[in-house]
Protein backbone atom coordinates (compact mmCIF):
# COMPACT_ATOMS: atom_id res chain seq x y z
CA UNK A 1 -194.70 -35.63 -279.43
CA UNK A 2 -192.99 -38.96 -278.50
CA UNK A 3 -194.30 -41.89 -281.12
CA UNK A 4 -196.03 -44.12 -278.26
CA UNK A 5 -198.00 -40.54 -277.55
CA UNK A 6 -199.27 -40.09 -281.23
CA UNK A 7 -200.30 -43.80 -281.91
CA UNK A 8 -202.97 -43.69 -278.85
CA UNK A 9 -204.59 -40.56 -281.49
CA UNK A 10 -207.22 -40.81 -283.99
CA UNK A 11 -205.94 -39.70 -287.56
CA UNK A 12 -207.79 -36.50 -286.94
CA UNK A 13 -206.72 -35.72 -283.68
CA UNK A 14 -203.09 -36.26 -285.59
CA UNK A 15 -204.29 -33.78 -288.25
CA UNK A 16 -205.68 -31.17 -285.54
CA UNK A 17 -202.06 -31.53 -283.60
CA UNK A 18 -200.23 -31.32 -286.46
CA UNK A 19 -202.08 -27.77 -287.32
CA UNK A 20 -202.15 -26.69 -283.30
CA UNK A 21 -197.94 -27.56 -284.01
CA UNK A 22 -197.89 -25.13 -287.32
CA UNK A 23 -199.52 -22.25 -286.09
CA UNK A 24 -197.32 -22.31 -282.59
CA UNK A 25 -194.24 -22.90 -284.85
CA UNK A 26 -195.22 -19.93 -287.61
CA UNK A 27 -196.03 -17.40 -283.92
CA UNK A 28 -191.99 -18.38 -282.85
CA UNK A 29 -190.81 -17.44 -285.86
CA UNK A 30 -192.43 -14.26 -286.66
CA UNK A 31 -191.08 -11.05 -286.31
CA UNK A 32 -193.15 -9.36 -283.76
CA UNK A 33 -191.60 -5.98 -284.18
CA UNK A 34 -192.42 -6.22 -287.73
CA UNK A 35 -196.57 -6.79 -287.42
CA UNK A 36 -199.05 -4.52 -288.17
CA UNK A 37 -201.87 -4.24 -285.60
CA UNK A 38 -204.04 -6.51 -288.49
CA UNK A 39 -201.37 -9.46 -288.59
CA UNK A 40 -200.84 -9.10 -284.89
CA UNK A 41 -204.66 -9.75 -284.39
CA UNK A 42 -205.01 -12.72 -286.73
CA UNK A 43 -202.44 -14.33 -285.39
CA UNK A 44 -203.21 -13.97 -281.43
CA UNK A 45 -206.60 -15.09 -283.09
CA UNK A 46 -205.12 -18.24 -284.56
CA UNK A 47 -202.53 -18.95 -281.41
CA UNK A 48 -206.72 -18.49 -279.01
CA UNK A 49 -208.13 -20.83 -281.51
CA UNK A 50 -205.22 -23.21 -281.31
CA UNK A 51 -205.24 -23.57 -277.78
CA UNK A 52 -208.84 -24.08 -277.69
CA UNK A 53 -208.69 -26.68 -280.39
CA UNK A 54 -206.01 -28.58 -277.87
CA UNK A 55 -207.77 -28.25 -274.82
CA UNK A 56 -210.90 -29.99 -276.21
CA UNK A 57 -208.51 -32.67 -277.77
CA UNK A 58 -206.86 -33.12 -274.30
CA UNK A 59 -210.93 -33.56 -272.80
CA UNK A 60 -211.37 -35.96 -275.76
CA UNK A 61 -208.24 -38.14 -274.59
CA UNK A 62 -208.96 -37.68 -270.94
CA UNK A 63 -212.81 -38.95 -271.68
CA UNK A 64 -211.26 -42.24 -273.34
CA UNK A 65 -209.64 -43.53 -270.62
């Protein structure tokens, strides 16, 4: 995210992309093939919770202006 983009958020909203970023990052570098059906699950669970977490944020920005 460009600097001028990540000065218009609050310091949590930086802290809740910054965690969104991780757990998108840590799902690209996983080895799919290698999952069990229990790691698979958590982490489609943490990729649904992610996106949720960053579509509220994007409401949050859209309400401020």
């Amino acid at each position: 995210m460009p600097d001028s983009l990540r000065a218009r958020l609050s310091p949590t909203q930086q802290t809740r992309y910054d965690a969104d970023a991780r757990a998108l990052a840590q799902s690209r570098i996983a080895d799919l093939a290698a999952l069990g059906s229990a790691s698979s699950i958590v982490m489609i669970e943490s990729l649904r919770s992610s996106l949720d977490d960053a579509l509220r944020m994007i409401g949050e920005l859209i309400d401020r202006t």
